[in-house]
C-alpha atoms as a PDB file:
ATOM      1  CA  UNK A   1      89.134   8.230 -83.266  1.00  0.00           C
ATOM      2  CA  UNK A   2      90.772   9.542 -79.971  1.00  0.00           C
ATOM      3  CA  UNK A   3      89.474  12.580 -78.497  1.00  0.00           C
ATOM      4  CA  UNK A   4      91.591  15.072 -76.859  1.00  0.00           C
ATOM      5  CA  UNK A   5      90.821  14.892 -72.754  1.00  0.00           C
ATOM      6  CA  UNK A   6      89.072  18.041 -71.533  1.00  0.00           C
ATOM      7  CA  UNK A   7      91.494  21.016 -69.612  1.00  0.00           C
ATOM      8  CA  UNK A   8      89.343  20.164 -66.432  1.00  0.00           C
ATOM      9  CA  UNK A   9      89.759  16.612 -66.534  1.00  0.00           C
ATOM     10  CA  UNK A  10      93.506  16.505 -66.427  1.00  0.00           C
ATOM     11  CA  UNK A  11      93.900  19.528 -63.804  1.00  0.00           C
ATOM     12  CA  UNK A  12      91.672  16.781 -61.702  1.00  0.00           C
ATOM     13  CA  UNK A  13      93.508  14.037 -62.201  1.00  0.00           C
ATOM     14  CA  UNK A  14      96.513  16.002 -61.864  1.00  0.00           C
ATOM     15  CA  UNK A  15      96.066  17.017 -58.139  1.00  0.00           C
ATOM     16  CA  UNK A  16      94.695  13.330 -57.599  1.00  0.00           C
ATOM     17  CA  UNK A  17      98.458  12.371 -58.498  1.00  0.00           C
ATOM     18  CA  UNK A  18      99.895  15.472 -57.108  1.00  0.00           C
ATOM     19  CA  UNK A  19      98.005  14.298 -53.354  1.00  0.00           C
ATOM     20  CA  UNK A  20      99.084  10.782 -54.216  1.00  0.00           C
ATOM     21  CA  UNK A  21     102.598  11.776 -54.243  1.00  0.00           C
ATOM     22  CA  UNK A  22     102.115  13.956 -50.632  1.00  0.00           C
ATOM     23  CA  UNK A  23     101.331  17.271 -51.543  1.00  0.00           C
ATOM     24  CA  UNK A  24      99.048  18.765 -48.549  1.00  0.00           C
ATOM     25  CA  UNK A  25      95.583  18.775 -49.559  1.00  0.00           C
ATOM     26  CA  UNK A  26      95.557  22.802 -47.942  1.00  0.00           C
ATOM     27  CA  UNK A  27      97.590  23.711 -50.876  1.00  0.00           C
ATOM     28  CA  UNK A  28      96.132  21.819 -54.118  1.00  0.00           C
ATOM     29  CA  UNK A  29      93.869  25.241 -54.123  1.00  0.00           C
ATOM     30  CA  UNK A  30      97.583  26.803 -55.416  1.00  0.00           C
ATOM     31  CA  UNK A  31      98.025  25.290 -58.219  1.00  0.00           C
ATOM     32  CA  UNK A  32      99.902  26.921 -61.002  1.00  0.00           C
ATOM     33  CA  UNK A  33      98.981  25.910 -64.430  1.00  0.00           C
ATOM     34  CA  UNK A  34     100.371  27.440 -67.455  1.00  0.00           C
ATOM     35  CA  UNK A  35      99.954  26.927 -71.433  1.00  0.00           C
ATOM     36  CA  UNK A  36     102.349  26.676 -73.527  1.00  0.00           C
ATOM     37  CA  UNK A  37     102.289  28.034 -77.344  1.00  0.00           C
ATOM     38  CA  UNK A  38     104.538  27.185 -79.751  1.00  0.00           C
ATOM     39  CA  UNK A  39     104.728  28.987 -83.163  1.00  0.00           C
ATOM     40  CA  UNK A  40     100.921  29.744 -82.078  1.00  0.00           C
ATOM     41  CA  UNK A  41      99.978  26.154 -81.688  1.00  0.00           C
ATOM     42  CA  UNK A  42      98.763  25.079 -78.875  1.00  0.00           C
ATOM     43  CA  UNK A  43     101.318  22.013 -77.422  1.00  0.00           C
ATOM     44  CA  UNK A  44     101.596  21.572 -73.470  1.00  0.00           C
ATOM     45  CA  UNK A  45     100.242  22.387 -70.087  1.00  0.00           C
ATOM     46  CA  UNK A  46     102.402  22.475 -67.009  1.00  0.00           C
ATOM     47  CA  UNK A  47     100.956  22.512 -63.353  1.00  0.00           C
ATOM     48  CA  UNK A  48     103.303  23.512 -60.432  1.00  0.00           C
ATOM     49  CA  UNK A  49     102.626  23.085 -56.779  1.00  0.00           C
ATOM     50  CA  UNK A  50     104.740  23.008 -53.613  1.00  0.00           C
ATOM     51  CA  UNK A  51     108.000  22.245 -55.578  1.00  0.00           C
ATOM     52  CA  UNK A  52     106.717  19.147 -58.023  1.00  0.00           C
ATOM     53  CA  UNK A  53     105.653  19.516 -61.625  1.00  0.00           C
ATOM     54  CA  UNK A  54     103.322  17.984 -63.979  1.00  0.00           C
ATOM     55  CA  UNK A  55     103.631  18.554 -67.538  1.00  0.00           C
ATOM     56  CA  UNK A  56     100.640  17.796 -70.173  1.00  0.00           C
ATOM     57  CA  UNK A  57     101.773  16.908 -73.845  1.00  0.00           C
ATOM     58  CA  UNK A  58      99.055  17.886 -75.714  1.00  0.00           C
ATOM     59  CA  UNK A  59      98.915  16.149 -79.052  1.00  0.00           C
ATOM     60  CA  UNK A  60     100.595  12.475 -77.393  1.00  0.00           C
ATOM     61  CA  UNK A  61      97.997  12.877 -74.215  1.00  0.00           C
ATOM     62  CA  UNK A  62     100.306  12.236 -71.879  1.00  0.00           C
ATOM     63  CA  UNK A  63     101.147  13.398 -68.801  1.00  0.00           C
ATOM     64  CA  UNK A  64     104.307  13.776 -66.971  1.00  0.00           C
ATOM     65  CA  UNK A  65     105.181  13.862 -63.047  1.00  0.00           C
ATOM     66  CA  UNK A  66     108.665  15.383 -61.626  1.00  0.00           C
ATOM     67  CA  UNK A  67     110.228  15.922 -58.056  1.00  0.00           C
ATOM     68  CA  UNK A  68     111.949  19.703 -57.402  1.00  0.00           C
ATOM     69  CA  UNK A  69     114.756  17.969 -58.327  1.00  0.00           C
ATOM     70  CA  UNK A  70     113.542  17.171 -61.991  1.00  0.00           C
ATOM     71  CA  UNK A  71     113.264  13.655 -61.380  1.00  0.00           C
ATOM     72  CA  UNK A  72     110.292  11.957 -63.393  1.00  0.00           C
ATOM     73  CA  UNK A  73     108.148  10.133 -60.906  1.00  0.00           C
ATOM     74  CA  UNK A  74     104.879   8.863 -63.140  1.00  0.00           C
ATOM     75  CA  UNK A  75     103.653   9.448 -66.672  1.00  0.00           C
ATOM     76  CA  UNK A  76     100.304   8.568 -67.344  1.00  0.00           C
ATOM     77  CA  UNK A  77      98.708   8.070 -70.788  1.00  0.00           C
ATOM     78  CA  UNK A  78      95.557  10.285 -70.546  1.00  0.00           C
ATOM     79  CA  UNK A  79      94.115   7.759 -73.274  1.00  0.00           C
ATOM     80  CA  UNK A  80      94.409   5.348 -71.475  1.00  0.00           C
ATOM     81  CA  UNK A  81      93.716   6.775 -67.541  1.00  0.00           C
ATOM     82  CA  UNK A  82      90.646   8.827 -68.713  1.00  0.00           C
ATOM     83  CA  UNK A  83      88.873   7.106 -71.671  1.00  0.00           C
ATOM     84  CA  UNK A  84      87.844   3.511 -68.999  1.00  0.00           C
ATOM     85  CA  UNK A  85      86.117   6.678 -66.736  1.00  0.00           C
ATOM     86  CA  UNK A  86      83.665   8.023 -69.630  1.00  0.00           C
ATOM     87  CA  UNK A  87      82.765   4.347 -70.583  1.00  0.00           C
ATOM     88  CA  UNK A  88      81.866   3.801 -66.938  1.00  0.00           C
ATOM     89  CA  UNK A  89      79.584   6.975 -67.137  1.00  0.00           C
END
């Protein structure tokens, strides 16, 4: 059985991804993170910050990167990224 990755953990590695990609370390203390409900289930997270988005699916665990322009840059499987990290602890 899979567990579902922790809010906190993803907003981290999110802004490790988001500083991968060149977003100013100043501004990572902006990030905008939003939940998103559908029919009152809880599905997705998105994070915004100087123009690039990241956008969590929820039930899949996967995470999505885009440019301003909407172009995907990286998806990560949070399964996958995170579960090697708890092991390790």
């Amino acid at each position: 059985m899979k567990l579902s990755p922790r809010p906190f953990e993803v907003r981290e590695l999110v802004l490790r991804i988001f500083r991968d990609l060149g977003v100013s370390s100043r501004s990572l203390l902006d990030l905008d993170e939003t939940i998103l409900i559908d029919n009152g289930d809880y599905v997705a997270r998105t994070y915004r910050l100087d123009g690039m988005m990241a956008m969590w699916f929820v039930s899949g665990g996967v995470v999505q990167f885009y440019d301003a322009a909407g172009n995907m840059l990286r998806t990560i499987n949070l399964f996958e990224e995170l579960e090697p990290e708890k092991m390790a602890a």
